[in-house]
C-alpha atoms as a PDB file:
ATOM      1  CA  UNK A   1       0.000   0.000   0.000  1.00  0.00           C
ATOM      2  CA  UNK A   2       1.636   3.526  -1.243  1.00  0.00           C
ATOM      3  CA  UNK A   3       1.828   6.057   1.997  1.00  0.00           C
ATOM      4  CA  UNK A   4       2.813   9.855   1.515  1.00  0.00           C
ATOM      5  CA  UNK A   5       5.725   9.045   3.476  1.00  0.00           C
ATOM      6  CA  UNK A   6       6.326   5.588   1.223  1.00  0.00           C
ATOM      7  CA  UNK A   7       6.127   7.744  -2.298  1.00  0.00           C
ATOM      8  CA  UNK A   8       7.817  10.168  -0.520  1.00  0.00           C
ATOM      9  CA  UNK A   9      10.979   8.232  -0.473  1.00  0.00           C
ATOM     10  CA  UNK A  10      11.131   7.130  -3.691  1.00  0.00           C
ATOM     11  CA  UNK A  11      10.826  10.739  -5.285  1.00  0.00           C
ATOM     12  CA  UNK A  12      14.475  12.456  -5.851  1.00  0.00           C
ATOM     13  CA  UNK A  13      15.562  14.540  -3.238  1.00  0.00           C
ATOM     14  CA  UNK A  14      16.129  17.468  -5.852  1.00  0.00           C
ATOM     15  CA  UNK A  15      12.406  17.169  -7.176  1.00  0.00           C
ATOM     16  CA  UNK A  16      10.825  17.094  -4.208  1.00  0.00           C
ATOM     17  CA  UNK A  17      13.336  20.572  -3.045  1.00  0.00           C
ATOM     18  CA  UNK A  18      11.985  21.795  -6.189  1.00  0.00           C
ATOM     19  CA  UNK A  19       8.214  21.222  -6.023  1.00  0.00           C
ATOM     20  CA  UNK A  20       8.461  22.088  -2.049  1.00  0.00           C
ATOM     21  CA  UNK A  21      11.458  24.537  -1.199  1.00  0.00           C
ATOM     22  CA  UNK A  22      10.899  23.675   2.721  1.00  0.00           C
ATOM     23  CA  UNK A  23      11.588  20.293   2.159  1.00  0.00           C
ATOM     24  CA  UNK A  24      15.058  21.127   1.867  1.00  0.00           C
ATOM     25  CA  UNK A  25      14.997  21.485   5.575  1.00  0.00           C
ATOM     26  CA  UNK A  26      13.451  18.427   6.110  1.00  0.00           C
ATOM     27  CA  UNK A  27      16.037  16.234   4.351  1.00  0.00           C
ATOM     28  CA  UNK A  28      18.494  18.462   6.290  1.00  0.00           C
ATOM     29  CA  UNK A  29      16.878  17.236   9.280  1.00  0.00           C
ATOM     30  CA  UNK A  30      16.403  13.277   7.853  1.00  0.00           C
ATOM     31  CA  UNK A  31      20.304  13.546   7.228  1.00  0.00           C
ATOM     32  CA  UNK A  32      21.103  14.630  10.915  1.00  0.00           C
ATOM     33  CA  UNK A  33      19.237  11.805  12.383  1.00  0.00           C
ATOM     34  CA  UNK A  34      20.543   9.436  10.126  1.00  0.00           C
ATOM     35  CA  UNK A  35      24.134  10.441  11.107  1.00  0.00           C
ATOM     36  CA  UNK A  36      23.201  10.440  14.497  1.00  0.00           C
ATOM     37  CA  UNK A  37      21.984   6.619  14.565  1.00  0.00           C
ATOM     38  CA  UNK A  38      25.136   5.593  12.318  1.00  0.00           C
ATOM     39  CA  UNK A  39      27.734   7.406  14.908  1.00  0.00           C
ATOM     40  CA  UNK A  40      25.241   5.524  17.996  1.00  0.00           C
ATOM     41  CA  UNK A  41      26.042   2.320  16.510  1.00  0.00           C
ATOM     42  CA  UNK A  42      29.609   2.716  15.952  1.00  0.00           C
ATOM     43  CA  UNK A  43      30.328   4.224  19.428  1.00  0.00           C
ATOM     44  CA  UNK A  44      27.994   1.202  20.644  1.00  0.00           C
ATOM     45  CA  UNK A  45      29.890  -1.637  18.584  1.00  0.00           C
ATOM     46  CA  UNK A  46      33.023   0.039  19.867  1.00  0.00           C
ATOM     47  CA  UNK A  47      32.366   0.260  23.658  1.00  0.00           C
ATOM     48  CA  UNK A  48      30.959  -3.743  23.605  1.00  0.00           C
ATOM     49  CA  UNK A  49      34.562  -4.026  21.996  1.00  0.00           C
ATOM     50  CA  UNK A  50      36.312  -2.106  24.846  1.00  0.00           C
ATOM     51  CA  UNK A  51      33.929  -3.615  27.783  1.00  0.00           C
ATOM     52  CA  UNK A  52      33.402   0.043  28.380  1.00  0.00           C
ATOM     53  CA  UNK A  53      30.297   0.445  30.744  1.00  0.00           C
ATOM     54  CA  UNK A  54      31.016   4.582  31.065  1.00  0.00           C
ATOM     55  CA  UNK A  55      27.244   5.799  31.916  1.00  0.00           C
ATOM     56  CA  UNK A  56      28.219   9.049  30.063  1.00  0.00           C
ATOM     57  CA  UNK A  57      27.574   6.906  26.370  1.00  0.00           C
ATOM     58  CA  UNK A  58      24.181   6.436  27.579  1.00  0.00           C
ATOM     59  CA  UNK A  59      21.029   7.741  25.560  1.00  0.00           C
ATOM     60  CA  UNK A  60      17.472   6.634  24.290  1.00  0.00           C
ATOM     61  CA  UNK A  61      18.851   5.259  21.478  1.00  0.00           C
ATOM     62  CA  UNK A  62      21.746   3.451  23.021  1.00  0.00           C
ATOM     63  CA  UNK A  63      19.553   1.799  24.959  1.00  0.00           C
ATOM     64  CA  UNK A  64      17.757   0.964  22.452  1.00  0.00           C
ATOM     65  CA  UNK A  65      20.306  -0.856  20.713  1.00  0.00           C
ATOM     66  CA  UNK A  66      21.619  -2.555  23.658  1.00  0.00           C
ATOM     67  CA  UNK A  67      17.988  -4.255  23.931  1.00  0.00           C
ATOM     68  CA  UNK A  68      17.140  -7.567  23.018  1.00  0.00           C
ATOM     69  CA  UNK A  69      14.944  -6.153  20.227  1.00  0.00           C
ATOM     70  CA  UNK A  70      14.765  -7.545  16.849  1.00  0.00           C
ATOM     71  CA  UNK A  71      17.251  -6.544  14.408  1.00  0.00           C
ATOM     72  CA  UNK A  72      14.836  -5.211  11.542  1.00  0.00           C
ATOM     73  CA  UNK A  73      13.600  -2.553  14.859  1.00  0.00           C
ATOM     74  CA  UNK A  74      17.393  -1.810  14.919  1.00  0.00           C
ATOM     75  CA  UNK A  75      17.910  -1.195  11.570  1.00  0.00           C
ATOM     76  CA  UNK A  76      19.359   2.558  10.487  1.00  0.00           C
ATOM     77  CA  UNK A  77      16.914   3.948   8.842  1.00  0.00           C
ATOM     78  CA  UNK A  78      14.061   2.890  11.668  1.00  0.00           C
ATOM     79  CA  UNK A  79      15.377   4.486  14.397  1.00  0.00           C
ATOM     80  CA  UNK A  80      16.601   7.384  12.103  1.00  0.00           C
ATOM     81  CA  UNK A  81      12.682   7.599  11.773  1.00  0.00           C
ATOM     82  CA  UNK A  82      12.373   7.416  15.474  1.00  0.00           C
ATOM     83  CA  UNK A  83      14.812  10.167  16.334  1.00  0.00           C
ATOM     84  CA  UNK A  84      13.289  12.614  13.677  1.00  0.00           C
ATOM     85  CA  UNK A  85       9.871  11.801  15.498  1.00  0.00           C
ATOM     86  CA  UNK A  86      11.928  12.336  19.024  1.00  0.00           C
ATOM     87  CA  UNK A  87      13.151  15.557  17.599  1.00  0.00           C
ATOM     88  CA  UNK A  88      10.256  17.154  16.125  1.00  0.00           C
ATOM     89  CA  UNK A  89       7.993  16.188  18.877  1.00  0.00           C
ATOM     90  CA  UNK A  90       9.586  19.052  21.075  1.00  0.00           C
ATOM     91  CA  UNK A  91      10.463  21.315  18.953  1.00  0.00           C
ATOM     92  CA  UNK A  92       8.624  21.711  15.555  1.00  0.00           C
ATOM     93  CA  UNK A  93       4.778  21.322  17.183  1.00  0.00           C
ATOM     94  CA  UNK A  94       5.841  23.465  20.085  1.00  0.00           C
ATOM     95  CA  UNK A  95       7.185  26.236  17.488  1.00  0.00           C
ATOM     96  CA  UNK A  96       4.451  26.290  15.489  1.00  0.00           C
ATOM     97  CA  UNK A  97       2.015  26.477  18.581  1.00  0.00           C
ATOM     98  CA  UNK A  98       4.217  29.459  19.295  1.00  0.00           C
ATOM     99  CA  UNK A  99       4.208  31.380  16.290  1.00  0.00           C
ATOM    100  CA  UNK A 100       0.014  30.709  16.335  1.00  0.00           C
ATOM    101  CA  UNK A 101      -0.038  32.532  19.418  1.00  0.00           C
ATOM    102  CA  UNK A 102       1.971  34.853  18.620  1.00  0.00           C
ATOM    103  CA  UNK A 103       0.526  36.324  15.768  1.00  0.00           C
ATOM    104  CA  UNK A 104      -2.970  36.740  17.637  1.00  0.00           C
ATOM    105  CA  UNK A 105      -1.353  38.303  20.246  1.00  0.00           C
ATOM    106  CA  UNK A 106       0.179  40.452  17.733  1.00  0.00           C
ATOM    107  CA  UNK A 107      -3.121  41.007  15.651  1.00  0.00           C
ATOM    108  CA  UNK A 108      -5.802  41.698  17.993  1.00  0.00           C
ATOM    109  CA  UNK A 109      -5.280  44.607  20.275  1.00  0.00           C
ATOM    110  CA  UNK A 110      -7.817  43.473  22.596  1.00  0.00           C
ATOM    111  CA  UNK A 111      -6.358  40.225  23.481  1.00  0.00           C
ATOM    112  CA  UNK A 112      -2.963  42.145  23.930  1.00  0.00           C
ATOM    113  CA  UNK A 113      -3.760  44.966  25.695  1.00  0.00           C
ATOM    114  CA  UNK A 114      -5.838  42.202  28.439  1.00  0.00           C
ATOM    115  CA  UNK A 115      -2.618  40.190  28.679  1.00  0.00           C
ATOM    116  CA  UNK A 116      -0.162  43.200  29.297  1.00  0.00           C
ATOM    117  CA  UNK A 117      -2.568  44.292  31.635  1.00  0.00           C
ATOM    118  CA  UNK A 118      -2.261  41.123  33.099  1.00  0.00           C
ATOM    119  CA  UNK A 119       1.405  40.492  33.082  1.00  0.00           C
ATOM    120  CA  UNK A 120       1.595  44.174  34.689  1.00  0.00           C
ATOM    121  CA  UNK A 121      -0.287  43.576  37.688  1.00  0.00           C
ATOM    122  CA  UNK A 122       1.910  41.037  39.339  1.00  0.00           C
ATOM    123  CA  UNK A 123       3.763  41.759  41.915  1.00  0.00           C
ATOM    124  CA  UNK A 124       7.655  40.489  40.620  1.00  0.00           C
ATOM    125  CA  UNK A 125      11.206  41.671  40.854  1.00  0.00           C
ATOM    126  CA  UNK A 126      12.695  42.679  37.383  1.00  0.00           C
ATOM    127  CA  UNK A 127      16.087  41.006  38.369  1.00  0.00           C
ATOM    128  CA  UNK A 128      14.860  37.496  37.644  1.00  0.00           C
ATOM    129  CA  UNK A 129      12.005  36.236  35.535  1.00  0.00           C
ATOM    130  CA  UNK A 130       9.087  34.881  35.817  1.00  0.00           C
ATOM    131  CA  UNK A 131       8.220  31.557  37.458  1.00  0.00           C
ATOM    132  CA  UNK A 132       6.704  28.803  36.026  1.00  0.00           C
ATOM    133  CA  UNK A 133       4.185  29.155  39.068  1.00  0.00           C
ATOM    134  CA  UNK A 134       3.617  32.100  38.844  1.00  0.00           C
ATOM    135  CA  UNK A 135       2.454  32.275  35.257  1.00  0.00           C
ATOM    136  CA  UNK A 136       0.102  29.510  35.902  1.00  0.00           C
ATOM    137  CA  UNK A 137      -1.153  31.420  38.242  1.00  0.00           C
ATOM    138  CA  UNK A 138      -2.537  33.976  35.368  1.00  0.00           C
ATOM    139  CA  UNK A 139      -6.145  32.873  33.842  1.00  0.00           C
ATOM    140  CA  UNK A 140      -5.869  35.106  30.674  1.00  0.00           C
ATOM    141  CA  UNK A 141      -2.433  33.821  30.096  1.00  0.00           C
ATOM    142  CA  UNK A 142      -3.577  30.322  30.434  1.00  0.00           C
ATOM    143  CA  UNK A 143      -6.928  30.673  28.482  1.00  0.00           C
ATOM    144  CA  UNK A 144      -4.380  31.652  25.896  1.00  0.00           C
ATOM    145  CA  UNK A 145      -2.245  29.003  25.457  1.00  0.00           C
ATOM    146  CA  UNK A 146      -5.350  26.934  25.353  1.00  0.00           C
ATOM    147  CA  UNK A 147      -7.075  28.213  23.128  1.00  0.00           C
ATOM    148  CA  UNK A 148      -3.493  28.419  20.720  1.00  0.00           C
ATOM    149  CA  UNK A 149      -3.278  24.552  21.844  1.00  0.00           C
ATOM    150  CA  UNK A 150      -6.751  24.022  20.273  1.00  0.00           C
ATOM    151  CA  UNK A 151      -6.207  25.757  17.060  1.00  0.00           C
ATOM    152  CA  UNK A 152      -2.717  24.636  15.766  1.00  0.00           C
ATOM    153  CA  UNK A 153      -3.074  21.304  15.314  1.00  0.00           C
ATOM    154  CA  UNK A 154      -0.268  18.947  15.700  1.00  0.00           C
ATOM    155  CA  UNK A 155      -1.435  15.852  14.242  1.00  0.00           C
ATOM    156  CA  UNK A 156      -4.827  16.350  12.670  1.00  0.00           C
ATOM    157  CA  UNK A 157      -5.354  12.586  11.433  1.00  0.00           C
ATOM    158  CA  UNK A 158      -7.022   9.927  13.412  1.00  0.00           C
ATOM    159  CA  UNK A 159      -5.222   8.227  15.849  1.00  0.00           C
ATOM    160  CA  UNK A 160      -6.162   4.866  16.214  1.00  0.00           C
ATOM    161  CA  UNK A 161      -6.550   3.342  19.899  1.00  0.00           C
ATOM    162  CA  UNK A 162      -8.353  -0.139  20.880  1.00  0.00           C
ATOM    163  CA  UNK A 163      -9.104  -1.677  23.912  1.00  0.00           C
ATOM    164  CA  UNK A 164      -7.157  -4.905  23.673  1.00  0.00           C
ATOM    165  CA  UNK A 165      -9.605  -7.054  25.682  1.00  0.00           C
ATOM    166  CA  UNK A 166     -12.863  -6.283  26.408  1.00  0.00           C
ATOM    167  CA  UNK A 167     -15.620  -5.235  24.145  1.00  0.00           C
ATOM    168  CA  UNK A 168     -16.627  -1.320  24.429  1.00  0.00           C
ATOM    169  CA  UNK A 169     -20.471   0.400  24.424  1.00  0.00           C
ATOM    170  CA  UNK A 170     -20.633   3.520  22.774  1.00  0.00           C
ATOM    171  CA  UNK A 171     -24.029   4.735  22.609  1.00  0.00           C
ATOM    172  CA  UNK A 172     -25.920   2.451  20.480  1.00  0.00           C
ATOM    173  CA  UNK A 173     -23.116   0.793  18.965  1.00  0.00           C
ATOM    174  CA  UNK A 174     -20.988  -2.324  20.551  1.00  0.00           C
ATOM    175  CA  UNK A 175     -17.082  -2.410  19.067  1.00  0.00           C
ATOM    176  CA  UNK A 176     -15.393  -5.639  19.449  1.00  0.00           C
ATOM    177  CA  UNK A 177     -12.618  -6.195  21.470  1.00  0.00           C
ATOM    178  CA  UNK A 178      -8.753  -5.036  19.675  1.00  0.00           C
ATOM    179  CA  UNK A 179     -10.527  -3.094  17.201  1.00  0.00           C
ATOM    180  CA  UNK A 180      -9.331   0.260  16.844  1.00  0.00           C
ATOM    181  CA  UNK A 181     -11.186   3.616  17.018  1.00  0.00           C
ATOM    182  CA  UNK A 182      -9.782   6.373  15.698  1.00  0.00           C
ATOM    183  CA  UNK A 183     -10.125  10.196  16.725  1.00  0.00           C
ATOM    184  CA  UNK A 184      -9.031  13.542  15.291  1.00  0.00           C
ATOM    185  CA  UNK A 185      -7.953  16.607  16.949  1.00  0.00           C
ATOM    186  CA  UNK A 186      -9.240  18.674  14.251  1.00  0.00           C
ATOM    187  CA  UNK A 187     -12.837  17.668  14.346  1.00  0.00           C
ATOM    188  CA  UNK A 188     -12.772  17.671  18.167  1.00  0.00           C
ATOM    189  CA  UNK A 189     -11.077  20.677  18.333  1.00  0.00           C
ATOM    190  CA  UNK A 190     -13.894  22.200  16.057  1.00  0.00           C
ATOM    191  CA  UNK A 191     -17.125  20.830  16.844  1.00  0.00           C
ATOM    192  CA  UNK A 192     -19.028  23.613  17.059  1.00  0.00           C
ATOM    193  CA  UNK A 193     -21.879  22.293  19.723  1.00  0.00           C
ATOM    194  CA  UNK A 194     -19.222  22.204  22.508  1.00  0.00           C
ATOM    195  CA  UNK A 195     -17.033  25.515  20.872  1.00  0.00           C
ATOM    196  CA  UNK A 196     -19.523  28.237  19.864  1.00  0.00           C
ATOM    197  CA  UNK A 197     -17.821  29.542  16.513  1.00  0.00           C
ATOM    198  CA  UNK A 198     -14.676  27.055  16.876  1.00  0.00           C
ATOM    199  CA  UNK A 199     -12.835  28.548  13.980  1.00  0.00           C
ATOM    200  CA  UNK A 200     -12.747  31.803  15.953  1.00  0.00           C
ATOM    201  CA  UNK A 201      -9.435  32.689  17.888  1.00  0.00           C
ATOM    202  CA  UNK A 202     -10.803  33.438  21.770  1.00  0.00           C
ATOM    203  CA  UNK A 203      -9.617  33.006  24.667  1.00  0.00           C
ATOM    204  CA  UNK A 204     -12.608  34.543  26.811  1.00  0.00           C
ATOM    205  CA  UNK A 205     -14.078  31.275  25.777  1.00  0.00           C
ATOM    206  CA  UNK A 206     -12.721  29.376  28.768  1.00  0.00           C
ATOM    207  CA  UNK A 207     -12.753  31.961  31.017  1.00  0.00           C
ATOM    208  CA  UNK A 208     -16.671  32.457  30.478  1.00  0.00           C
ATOM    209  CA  UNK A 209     -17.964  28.774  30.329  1.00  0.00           C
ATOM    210  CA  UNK A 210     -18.225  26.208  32.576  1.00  0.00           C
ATOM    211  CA  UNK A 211     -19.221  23.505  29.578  1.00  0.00           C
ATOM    212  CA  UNK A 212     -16.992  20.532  31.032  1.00  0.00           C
ATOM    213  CA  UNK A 213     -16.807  19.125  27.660  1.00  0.00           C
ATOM    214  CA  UNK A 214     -14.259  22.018  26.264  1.00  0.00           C
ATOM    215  CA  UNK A 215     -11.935  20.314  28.736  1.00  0.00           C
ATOM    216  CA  UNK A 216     -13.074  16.830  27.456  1.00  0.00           C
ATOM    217  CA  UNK A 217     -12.719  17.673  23.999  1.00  0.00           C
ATOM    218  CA  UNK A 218      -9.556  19.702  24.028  1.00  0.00           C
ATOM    219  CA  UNK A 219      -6.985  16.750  23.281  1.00  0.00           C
ATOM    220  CA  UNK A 220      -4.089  18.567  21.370  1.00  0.00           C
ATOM    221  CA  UNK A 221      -1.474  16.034  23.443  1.00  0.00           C
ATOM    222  CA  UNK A 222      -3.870  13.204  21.922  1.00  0.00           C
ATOM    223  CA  UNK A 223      -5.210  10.826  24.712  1.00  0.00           C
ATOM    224  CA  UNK A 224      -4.301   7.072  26.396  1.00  0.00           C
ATOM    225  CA  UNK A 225      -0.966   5.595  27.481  1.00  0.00           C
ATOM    226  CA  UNK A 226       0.441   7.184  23.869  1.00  0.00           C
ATOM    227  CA  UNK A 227      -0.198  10.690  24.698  1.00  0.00           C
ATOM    228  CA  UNK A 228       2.331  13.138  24.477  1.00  0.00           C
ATOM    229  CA  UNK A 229       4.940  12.728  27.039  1.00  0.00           C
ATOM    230  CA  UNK A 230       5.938  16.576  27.247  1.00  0.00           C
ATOM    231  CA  UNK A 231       2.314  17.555  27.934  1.00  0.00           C
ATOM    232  CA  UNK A 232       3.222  18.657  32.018  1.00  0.00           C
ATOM    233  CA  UNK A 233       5.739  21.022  30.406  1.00  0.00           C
ATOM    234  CA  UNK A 234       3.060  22.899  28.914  1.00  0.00           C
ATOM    235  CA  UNK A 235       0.009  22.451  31.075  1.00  0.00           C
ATOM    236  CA  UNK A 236       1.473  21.121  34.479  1.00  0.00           C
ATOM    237  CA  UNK A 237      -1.540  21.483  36.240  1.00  0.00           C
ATOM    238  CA  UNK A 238      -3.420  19.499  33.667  1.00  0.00           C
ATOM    239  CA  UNK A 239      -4.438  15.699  34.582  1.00  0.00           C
END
């Protein structure tokens, strides 16, 4: 079965550049992880060689490849597929939440002027910044960055989850055990009889309603035991 990512690969690199000029920054990206693995294995192969046990070598990846996993798991261009997904997950999604936010900030004087007011009324010392605690502490701040988490959308496809063993209710419908169910951010994120016009940039939203199902239906960290692992980092008072 042909994937984007599949026809992707077959596609010269100089084409693709071509057709989509910020590719080029992708294959920069591919190449780095690539490398990365390559010198991880190397430095591995070497230290087994050595019976070096130095605690400094360690990483996710070396331990990944000093696991009894199967060799086609530890193949190159697998975990060079890994570590771009390791990279990006903490730096692309959160940049691009960033520059969303931004630009509102930016673009509406209303929703700036509220959050300078905001920032201006506490009580800090100019000789060191903020704290993380304090800042949480700010409800137009927060209402902010949730409403920029529910409008740039990380991944926006369904991501499938199933309940391995027991057989699931929903509504009038009964789903077999181990078969998967798939949800999207982007139709959560927009469905308009829990977010009254969703398409519309506002953080007075969550400030003004006490709908429990915006909280319920705000998943941009996806949900389960695969949910994003950095989610704390951004909402640490989230459960």
């Amino acid at each position: 079965m042909c994937t984007p990512s599949s026809i992707a690969a077959i596609v010269p690199k100089q084409l693709l550049c071509n057709i989509f000029p910020a590719a080029q920054e992708f294959l920069k990206f591919q190449k780095l992880a690539t490398q990365h693995i390559e010198e991880m294995k190397v430095q591995a192969a070497k230290d087994v060689k050595d019976q070096d046990t130095n605690d400094s070598n360690s990483s996710v990846f070396r331990s990944v490849l000093e696991s009894h996993a199967p060799e086609s798991e530890l193949a190159t261009a697998r975990l060079a597929k890994e570590a771009q997904v390791l990279f990006a997950a903490g730096t692309v999604s959160t940049a691009r939440t960033l520059d969303f936010i931004t630009f509102y900030i930016l673009n509406d004087s209303a929703i700036r002027t509220k959050l300078v007011q905001e920032l201006a009324g506490l009580q800090h010392s100019s000789d060191s910044p903020l704290s993380l605690l304090e800042l949480e502490k700010l409800p137009y701040l927060q209402a902010i960055i949730k409403e920029g988490l529910r409008l740039s959308y990380g991944v926006m496809h369904r991501l499938p989850h199933c309940f391995p063993d027991k057989t699931i209710q929903y509504k009038e419908w009964i789903i077999p055990a181990g078969t998967p169910v798939g949800m999207s951010s982007y139709m959560m994120h927009n469905e308009a009889s829990v977010y009254e016009r969703p398409q519309v940039f506002r953080p007075e939203r969550w400030l003004e309603s006490t709908n429990p199902l915006m909280e319920k239906y705000l998943v941009p960290f996806s949900r389960g035991s695969r949910r994003c692992l950095g989610m704390h980092k951004v909402l640490p008072t989230q459960n």
